[in-house]
Protein backbone atom coordinates (compact mmCIF):
# COMPACT_ATOMS: atom_id res chain seq x y z
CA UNK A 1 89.79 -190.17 -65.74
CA UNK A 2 89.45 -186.79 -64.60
CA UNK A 3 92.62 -185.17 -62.92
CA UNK A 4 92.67 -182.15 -61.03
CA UNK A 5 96.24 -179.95 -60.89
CA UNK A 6 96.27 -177.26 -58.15
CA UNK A 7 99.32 -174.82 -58.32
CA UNK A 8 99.69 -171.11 -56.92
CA UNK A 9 100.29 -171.55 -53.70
CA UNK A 10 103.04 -170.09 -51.00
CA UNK A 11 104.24 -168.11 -48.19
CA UNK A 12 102.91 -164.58 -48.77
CA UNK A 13 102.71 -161.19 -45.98
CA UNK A 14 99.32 -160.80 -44.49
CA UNK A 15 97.80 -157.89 -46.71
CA UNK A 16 99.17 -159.45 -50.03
CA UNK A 17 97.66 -162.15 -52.77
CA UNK A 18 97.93 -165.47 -54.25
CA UNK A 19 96.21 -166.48 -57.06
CA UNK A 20 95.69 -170.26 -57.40
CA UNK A 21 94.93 -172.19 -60.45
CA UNK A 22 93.25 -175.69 -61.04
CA UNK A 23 94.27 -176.88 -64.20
CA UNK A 24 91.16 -180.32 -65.36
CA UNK A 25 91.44 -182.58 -67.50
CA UNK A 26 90.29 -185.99 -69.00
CA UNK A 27 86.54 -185.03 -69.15
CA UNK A 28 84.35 -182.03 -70.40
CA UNK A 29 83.02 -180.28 -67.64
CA UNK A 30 80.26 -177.90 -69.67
CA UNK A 31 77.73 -179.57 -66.69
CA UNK A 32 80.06 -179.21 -63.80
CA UNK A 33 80.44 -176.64 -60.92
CA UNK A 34 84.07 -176.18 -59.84
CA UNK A 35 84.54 -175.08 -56.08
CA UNK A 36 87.98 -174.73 -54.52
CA UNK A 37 88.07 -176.01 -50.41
CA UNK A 38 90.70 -175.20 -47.77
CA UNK A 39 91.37 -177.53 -44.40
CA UNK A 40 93.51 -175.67 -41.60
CA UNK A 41 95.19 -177.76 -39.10
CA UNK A 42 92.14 -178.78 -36.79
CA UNK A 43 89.43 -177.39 -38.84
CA UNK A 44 86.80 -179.02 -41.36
CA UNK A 45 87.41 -178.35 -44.44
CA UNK A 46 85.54 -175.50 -45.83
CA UNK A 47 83.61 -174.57 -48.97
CA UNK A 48 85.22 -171.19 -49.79
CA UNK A 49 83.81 -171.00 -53.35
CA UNK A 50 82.14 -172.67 -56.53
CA UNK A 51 81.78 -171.45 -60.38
CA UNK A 52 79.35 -173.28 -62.58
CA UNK A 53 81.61 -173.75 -65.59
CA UNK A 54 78.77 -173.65 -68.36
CA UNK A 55 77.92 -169.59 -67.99
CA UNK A 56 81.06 -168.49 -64.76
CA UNK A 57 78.56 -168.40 -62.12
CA UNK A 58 80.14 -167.73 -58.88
CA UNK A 59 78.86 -168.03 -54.99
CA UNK A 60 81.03 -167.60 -52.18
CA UNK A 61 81.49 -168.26 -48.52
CA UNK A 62 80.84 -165.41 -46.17
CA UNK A 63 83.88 -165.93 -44.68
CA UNK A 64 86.29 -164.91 -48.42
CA UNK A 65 83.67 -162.61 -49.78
CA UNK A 66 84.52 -159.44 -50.89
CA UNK A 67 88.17 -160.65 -50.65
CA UNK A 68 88.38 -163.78 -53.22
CA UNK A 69 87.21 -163.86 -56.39
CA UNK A 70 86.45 -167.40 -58.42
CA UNK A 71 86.73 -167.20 -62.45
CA UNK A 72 87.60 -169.80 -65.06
CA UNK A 73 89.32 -169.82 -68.33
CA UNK A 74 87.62 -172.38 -70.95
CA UNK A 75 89.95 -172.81 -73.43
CA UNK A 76 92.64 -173.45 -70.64
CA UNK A 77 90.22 -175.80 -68.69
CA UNK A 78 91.49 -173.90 -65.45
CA UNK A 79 89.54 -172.35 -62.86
CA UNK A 80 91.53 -169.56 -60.43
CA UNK A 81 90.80 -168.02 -56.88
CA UNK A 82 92.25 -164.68 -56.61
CA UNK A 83 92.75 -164.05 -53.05
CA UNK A 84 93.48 -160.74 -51.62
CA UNK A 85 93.62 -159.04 -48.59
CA UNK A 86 95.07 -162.25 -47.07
CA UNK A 87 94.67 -162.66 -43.42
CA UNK A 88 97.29 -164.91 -40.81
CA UNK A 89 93.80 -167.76 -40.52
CA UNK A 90 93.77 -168.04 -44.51
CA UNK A 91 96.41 -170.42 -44.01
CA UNK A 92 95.44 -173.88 -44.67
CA UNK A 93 95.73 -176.19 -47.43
CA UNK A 94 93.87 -175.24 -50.16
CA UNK A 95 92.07 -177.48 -52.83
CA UNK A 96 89.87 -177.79 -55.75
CA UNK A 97 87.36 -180.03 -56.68
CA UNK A 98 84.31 -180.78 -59.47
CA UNK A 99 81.06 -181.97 -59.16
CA UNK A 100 78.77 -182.75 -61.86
CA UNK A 101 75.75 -179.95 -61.77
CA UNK A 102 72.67 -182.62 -60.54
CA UNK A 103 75.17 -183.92 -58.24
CA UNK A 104 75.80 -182.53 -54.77
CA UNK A 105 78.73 -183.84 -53.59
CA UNK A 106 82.30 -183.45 -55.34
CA UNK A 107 83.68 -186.20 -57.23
CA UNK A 108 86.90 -185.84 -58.30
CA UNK A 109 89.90 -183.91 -56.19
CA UNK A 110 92.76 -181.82 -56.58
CA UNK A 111 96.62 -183.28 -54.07
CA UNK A 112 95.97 -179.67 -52.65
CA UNK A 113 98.24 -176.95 -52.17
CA UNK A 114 99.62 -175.11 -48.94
CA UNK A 115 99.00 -171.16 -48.63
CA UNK A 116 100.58 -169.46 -45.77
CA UNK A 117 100.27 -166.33 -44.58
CA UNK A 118 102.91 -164.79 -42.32
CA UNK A 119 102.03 -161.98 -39.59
C-alpha cells in the first residue's frame, strides 16, 4: 500500500520559505510522476508542480514559477517543494500526490499540510 507523509509546513512572514517534504513508501515509484497540490479555503485545488521520479523532470504552474522549485531525493524516497518568496495567497493546505506515468490522474494522497503566510 502506498503511503504518502507530507511534513514542512507552518506559519512563516510573507518574503520568507518553507520547504516541504513528501516522504513514499510501500511501492517503487521509478514509473511515477510526483506533483505536490494546494486547496485554499474556497478555491479548487491546484496543480502547483510535478517531477517525474525516473530522470527529476520538473514542470510547474505559472502561478509558483520562478518562486518554487520541485526536486526529489531517491535514496530517501522523498520529493521537496522549496518555496520562496512566499506571498499572503500561498496559504492553503498543501499536498502531495503520485500517479503512475501512463496514468493521468493521481492515485494515491498525502493527509496534507497547512502553510500560512502572515502579512
Amino acid at each position: 500500500q502506498v503511503q504518502l507523509v507530507e511534513s514542512g509546513g507552518g506559519l512563516v512572514q510573507a518574503g520568507g520559505s518553507l520547504r516541504l517534504a513528501c516522504a513514499a513508501s510501500g511501492g517503487t515509484f521509478t514509473d511515477y510522476t510526483m506533483g505536490w497540490f494546494r486547496q485554499a479555503p474556497g478555491k479548487e485545488r491546484e496543480l502547483l508542480a510535478a517531477i517525474r521520479w525516473s530522470d527529476g523532470l520538473p514542470c510547474y504552474a505559472a502561478s509558483v514559477k520562478g518562486r518554487f522549485t520541485i526536486s526529489r531525493d531517491n535514496a530517501k524516497n522523498t520529493v521537496y517543494l522549496q518555496m520562496d518568496s512566499l506571498k499572503p495567497e500561498d496559504t492553503a493546505v498543501y499536498s502531495c500526490a503520485v500517479r503512475q506515468n501512463n496514468i493521468y490522474k493521481y492515485q494515491y494522497w498525502g493527509q496534507g499540510t497547512q502553510v500560512t503566510v502572515s502579512s
